[in-house]
Protein backbone atom coordinates (compact mmCIF):
# COMPACT_ATOMS: atom_id res chain seq x y z
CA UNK A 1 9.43 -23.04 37.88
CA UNK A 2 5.93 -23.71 36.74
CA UNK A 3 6.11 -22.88 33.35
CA UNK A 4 9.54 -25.48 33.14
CA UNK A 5 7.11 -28.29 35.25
CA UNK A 6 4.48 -27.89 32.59
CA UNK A 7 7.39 -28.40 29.66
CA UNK A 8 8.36 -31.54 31.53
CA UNK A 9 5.01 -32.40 32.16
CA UNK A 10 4.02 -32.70 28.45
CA UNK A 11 6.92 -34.05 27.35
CA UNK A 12 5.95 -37.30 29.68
CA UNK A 13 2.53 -37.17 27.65
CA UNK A 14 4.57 -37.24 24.77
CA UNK A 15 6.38 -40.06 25.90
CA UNK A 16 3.74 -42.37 26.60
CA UNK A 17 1.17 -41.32 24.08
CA UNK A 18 3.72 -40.43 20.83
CA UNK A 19 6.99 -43.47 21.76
CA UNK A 20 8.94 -40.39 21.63
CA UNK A 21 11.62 -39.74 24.76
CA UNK A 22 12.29 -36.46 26.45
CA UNK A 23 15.68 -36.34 25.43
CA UNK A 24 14.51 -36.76 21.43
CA UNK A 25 12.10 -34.08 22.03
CA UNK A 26 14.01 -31.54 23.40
CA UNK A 27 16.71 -32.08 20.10
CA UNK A 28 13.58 -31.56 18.24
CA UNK A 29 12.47 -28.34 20.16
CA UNK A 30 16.01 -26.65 20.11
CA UNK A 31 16.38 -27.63 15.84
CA UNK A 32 13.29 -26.46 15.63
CA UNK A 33 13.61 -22.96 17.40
CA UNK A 34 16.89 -22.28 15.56
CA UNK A 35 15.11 -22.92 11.96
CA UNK A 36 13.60 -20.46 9.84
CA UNK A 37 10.34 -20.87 11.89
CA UNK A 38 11.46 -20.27 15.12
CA UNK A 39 8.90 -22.44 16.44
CA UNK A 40 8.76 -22.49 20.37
CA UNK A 41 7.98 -25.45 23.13
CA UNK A 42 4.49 -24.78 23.15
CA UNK A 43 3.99 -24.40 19.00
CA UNK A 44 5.61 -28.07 19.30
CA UNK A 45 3.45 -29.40 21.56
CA UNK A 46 0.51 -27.60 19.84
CA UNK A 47 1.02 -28.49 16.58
CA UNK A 48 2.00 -32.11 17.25
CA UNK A 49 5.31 -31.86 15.76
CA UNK A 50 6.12 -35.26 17.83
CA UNK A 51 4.19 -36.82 15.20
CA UNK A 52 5.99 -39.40 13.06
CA UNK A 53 4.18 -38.12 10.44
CA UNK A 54 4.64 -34.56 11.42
CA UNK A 55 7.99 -34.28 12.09
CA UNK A 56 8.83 -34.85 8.27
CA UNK A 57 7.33 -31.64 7.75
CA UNK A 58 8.26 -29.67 10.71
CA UNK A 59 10.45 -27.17 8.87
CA UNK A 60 7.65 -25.66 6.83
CA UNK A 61 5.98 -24.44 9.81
CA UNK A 62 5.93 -20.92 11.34
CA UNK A 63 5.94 -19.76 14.51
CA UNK A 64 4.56 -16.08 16.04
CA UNK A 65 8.21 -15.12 16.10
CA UNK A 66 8.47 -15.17 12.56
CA UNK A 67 4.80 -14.04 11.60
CA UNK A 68 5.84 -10.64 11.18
CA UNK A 69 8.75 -10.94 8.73
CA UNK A 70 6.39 -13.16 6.77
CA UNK A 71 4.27 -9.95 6.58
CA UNK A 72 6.48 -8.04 6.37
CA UNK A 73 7.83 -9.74 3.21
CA UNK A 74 4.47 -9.38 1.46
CA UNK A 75 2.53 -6.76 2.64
CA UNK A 76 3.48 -3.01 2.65
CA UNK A 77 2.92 -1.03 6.49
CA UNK A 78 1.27 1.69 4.39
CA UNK A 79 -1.64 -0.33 3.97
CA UNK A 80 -2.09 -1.90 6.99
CA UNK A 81 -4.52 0.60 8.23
CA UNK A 82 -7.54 -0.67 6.00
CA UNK A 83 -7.25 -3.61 8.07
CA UNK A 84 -7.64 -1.87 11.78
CA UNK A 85 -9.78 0.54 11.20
CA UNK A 86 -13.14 -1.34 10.85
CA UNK A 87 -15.15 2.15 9.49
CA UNK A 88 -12.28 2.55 6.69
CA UNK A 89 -12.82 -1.48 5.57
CA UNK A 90 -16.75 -1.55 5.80
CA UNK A 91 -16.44 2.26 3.36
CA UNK A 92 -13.89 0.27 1.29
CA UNK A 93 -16.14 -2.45 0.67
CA UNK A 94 -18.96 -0.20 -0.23
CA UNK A 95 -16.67 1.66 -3.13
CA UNK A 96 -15.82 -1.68 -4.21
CA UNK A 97 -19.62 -2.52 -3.86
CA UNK A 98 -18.86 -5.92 -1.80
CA UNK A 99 -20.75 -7.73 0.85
CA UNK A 100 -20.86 -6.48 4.68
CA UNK A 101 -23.37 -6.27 7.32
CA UNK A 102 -25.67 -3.45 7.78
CA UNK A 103 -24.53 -0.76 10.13
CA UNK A 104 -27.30 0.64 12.44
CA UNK A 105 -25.18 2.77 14.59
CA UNK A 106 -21.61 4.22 15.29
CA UNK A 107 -20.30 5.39 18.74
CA UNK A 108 -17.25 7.82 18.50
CA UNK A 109 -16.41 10.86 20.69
CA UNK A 110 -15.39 12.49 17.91
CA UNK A 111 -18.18 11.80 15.38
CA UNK A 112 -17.03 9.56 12.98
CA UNK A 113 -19.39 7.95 10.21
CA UNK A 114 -20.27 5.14 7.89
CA UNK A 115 -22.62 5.47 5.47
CA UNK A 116 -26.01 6.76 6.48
CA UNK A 117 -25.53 4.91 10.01
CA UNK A 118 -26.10 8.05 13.13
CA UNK A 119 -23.45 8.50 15.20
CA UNK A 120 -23.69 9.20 18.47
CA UNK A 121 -20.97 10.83 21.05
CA UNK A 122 -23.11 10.67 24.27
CA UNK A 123 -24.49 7.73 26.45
CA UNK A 124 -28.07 9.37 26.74
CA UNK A 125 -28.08 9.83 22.76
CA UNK A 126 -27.09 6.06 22.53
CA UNK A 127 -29.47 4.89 24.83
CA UNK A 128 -32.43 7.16 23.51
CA UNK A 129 -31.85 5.32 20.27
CA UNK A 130 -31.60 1.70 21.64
CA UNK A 131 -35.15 2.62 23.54
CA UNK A 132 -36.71 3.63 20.19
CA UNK A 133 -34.80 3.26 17.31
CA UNK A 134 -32.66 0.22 17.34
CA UNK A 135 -33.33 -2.83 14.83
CA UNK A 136 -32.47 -6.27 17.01
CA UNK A 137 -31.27 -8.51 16.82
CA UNK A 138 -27.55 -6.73 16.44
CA UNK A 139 -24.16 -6.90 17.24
CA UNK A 140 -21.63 -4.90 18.32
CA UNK A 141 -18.01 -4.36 18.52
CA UNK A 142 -14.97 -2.03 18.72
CA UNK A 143 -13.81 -0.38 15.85
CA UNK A 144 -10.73 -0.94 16.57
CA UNK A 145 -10.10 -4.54 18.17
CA UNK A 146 -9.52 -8.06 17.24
CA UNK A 147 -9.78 -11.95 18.89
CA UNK A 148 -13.61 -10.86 19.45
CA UNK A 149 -13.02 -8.45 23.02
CA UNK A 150 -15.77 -6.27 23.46
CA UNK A 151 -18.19 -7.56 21.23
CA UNK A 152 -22.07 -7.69 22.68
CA UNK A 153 -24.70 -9.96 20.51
CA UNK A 154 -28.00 -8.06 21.83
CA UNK A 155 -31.27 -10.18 20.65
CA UNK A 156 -34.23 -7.48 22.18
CA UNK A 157 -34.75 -4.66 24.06
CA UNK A 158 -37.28 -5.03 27.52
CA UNK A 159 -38.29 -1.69 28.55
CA UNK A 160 -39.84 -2.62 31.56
CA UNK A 161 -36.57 -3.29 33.13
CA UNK A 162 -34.76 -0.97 31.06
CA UNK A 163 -32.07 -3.85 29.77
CA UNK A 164 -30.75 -5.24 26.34
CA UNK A 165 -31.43 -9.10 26.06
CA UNK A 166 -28.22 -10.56 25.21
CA UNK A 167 -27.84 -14.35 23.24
CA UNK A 168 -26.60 -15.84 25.89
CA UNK A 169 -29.36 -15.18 28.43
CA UNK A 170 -27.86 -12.61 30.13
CA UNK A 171 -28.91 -9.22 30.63
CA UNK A 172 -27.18 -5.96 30.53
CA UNK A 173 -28.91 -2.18 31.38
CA UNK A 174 -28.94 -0.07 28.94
CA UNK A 175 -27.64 3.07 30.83
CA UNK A 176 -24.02 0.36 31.45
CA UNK A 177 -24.11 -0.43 27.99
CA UNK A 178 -24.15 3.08 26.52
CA UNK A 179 -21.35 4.35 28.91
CA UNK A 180 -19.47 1.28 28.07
CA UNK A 181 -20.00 1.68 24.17
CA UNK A 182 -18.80 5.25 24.76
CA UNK A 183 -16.28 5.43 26.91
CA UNK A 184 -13.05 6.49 25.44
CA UNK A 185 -9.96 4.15 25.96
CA UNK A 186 -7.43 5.94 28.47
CA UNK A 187 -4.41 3.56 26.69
CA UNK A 188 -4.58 4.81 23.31
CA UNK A 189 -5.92 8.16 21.65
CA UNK A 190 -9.68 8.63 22.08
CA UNK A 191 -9.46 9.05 18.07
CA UNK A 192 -9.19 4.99 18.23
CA UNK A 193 -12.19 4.92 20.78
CA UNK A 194 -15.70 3.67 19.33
CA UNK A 195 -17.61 1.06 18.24
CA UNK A 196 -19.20 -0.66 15.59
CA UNK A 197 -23.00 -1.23 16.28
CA UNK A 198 -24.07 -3.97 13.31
CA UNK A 199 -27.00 -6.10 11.78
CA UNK A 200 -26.36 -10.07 13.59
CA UNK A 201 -26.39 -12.10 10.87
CA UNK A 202 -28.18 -15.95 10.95
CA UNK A 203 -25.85 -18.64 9.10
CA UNK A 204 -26.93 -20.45 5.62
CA UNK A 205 -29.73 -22.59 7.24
CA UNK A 206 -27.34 -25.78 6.08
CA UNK A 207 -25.22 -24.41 8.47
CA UNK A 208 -26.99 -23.92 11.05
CA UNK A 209 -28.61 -27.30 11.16
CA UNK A 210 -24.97 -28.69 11.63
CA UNK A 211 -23.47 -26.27 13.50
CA UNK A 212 -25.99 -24.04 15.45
CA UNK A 213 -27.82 -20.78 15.53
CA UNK A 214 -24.41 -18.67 15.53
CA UNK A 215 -22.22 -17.70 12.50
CA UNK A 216 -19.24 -20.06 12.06
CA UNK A 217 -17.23 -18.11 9.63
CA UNK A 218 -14.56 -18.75 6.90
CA UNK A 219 -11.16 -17.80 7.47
CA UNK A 220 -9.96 -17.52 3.94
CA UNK A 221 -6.22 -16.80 2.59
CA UNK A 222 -4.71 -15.32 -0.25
CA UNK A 223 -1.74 -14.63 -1.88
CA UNK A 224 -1.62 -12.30 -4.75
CA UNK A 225 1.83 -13.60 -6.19
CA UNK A 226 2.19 -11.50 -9.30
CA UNK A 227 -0.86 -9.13 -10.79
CA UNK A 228 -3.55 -12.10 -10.10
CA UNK A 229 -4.84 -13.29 -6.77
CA UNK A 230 -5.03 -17.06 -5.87
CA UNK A 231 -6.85 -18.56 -2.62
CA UNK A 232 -3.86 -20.62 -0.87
CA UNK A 233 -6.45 -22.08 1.99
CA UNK A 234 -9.54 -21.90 3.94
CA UNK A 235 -10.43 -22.73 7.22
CA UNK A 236 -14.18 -23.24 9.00
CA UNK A 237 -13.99 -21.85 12.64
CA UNK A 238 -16.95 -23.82 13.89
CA UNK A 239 -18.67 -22.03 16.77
CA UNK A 240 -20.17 -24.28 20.14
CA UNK A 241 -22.11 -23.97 22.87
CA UNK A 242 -23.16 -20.01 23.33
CA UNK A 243 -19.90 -19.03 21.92
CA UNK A 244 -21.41 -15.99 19.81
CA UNK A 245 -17.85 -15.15 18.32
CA UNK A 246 -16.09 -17.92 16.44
CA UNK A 247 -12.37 -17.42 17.49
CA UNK A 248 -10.75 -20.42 18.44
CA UNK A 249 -8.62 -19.18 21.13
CA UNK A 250 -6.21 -22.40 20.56
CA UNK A 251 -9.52 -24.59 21.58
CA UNK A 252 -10.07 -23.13 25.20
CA UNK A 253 -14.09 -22.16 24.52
CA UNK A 254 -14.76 -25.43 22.91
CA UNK A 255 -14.67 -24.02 18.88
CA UNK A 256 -13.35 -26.14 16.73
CA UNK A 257 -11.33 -26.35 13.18
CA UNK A 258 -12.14 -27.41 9.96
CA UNK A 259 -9.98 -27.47 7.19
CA UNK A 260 -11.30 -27.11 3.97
CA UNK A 261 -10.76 -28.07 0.32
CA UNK A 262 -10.38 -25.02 -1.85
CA UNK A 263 -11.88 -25.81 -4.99
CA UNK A 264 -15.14 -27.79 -3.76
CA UNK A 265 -15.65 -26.31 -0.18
CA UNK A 266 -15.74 -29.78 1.48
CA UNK A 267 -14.31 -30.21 4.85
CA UNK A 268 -11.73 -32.48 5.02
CA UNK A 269 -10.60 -32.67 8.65
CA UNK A 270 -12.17 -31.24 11.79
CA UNK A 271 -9.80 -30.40 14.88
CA UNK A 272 -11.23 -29.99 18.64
CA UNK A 273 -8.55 -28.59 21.31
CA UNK A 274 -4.69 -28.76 20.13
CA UNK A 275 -1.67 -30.77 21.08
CA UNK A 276 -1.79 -34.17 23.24
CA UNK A 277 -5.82 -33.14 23.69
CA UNK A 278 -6.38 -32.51 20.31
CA UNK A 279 -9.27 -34.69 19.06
CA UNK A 280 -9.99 -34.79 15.47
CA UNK A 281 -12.98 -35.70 13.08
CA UNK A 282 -15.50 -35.81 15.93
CA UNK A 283 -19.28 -35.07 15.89
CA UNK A 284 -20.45 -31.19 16.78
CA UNK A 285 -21.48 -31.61 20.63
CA UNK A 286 -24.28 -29.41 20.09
CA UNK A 287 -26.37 -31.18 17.22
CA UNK A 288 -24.45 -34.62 16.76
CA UNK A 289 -23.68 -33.67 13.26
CA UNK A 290 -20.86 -35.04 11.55
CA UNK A 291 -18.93 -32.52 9.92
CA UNK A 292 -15.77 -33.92 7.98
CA UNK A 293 -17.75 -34.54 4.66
CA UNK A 294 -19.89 -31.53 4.71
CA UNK A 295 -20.06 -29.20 1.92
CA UNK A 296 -20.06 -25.36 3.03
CA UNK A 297 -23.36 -23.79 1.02
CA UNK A 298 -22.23 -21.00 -2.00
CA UNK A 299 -18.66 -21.96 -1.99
CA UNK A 300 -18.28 -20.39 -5.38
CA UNK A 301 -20.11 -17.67 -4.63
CA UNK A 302 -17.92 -17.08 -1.19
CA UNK A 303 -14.55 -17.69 -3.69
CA UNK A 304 -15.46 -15.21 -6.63
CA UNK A 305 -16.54 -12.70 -3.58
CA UNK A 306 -12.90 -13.03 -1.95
CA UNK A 307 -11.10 -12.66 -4.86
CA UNK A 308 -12.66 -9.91 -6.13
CA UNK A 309 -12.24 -7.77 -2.89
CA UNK A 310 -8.72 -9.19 -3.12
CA UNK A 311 -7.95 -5.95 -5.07
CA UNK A 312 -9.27 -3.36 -2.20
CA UNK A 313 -5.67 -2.93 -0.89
CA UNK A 314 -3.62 -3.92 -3.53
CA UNK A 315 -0.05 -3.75 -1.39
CA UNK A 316 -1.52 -6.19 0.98
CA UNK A 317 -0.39 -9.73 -0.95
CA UNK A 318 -1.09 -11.96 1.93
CA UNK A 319 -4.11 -11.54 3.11
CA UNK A 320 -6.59 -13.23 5.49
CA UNK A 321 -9.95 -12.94 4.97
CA UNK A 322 -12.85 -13.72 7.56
CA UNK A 323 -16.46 -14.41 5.61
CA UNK A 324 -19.75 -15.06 6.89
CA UNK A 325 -22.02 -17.63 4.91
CA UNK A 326 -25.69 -16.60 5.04
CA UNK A 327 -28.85 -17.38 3.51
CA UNK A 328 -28.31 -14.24 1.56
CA UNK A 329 -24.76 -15.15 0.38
CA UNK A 330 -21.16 -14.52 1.70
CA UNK A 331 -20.44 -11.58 3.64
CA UNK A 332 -17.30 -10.01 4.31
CA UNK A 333 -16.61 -9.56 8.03
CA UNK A 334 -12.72 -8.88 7.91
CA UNK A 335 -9.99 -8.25 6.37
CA UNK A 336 -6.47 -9.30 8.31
CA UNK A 337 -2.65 -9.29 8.01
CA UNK A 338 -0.55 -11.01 10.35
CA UNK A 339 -3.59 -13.46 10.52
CA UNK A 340 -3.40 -15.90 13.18
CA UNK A 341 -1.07 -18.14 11.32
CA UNK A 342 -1.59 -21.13 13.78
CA UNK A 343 -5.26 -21.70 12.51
CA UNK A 344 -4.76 -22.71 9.10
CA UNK A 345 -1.67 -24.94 10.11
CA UNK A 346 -3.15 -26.51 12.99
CA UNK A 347 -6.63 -27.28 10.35
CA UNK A 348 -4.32 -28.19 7.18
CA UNK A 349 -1.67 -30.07 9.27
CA UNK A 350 0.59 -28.43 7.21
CA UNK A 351 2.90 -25.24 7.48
CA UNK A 352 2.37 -22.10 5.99
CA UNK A 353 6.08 -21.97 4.47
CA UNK A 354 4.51 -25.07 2.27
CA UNK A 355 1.54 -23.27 1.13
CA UNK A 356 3.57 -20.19 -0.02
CA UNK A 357 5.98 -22.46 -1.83
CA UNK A 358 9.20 -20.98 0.04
């Protein structure tokens, strides 16, 4: 019953704010659902399909029901494990010698490595080396995971109270931390247990003086069609507040979306919230910096990068890329399939079925 009062509710909003009546949106709704996209009520509402304007091209959108035939279509299951298994992507990039961020430690109860990085399988072995041999700031985060869970952005060490300083001002004991970073996950094999323990990286300083001290990465696609790989879109996920993690999480942290333009790396359109809240080209609320306008720092640099590392997993033809832009250039943070589809069409405004040209 509450989920069908919320439907109704919005539709109301929709009423009054869009001209549009319930009975015209619920046609909509049900055409849309039974289309190729098999977009639901809320990817309606969300991606303001209500829209005059929007409406025209409501067909070319996807929803999550779909996402996986899309990859399905392009990208071959073998391959798919590059992009889970963050120790096999970060050794990848090395053969391939591409950008990634240090690693100063791996936790694994079954000693896995990268690189020259120690691995450690106990909590007191962990902790000895945050006491004493840790570089901060850093950042960690499961090997295997996604949408930012279990990541910890650590900025010092105080060893009078024994506790990591984290970014946001909290603090966490070291002894919690360690058993935390090696506990093994009771759900799943304890081979898919570990984590990830990495350099933080500081944004270009252009960057930061519009956005903030934390990284507000790239989320970049591409499509390798026939034997050469072309960049379809790009989006800005534009970190707030102490988010530390840039995910948008469909607006609820207060991160916000910009979409940008491909071949000069200007950002055309900047999205806070979705739907009937959605606001768009508005200030940052952090430093009052306008951001539609702004030209993301080393945008060739970050486009020759991504296509080059295009060819790490060459059965992988759609593929969603997530790139840090530092002073020292872009770094590669991610590599994705299946990749949150909704962000580039809420930035773009436009479905994905449009930018793949079927």
């Amino acid at each position: 019953m509450q989920m069908i009062a919320g439907l109704f509710d919005k539709m109301s909003r929709v009423r009054s704010v869009a001209g549009r009546s319930r009975w015209r949106q619920f046609l909509d709704m049900a055409r849309l659902y039974r289309g190729r996209g098999r977009l639901g009520p809320s990817e309606y509402f969300d991606y303001r399909l209500f829209d005059a304007g929007q409406a025209v091209v409501a067909d070319d959108y996807a929803g999550y029901k779909v996402s996986s035939e899309i990859d399905k279509k392009w990208n071959a299951y073998t391959s798919w494990i590059i992009t889970g298994d963050k120790l096999l992507f970060y050794s990848a990039l090395d053969g391939f010698r591409l950008p990634r961020p240090e690693i100063f430690a791996v936790t694994h109860p079954i000693g896995r490595h990268c690189g020259m990085a120690p691995c450690f399988s106990s909590a007191s072995s962990l902790a000895a080396f945050i006491r004493e041999g840790m570089t901060y700031p850093f950042f960690s985060k499961p090997i295997f995971g996604s949408f930012g869970r279990g990541a910890y952005n650590a900025t010092g060490y105080d060893s009078a109270s024994d506790e990591l300083i984290l970014a946001q001002g909290e603090r966490r004991p070291v002894a919690a931390f360690c058993d935390e970073m090696l506990e093994v996950t009771r759900k799943r094999n304890k081979a898919l247990s570990g984590n990830i323990i990495q350099q933080a990286l500081t944004p270009h300083p252009e960057i930061e003086r519009v956005c903030g001290p934390n990284i507000s990465g790239v989320r970049v696609v591409l499509l390798l069609r026939d034997t050469q790989p072309e960049m379809l879109a790009a989006v800005w996920k534009i970190t707030t507040g102490d988010n530390f993690v840039d995910n948008f999480s469909e607006g609820k942290f207060g991160n916000m979306l910009g979409n940008v333009n491909i071949e000069t790396g200007e950002i055309m359109r900047v999205q806070r919230g979705i739907g009937i809240d959605m606001e768009e080209d508005v200030a940052h609320p952090d430093t009052g910096e306008l951001l539609t306008g702004f030209r993301l720092p080393d945008w060739d640099r970050l486009k020759e990068t991504c296509l080059a590392a295009a060819t790490i997993a060459p059965e992988l033809r759609f593929q969603h890329w997530d790139v840090a832009l530092t002073g020292d250039g872009p770094v590669l943070l991610e590599l994705n399939v299946q990749g949150s589809l909704d962000l580039v069409q809420l930035a773009a405004q436009k479905g994905i079925y449009e930018f793949l040209g079927s």
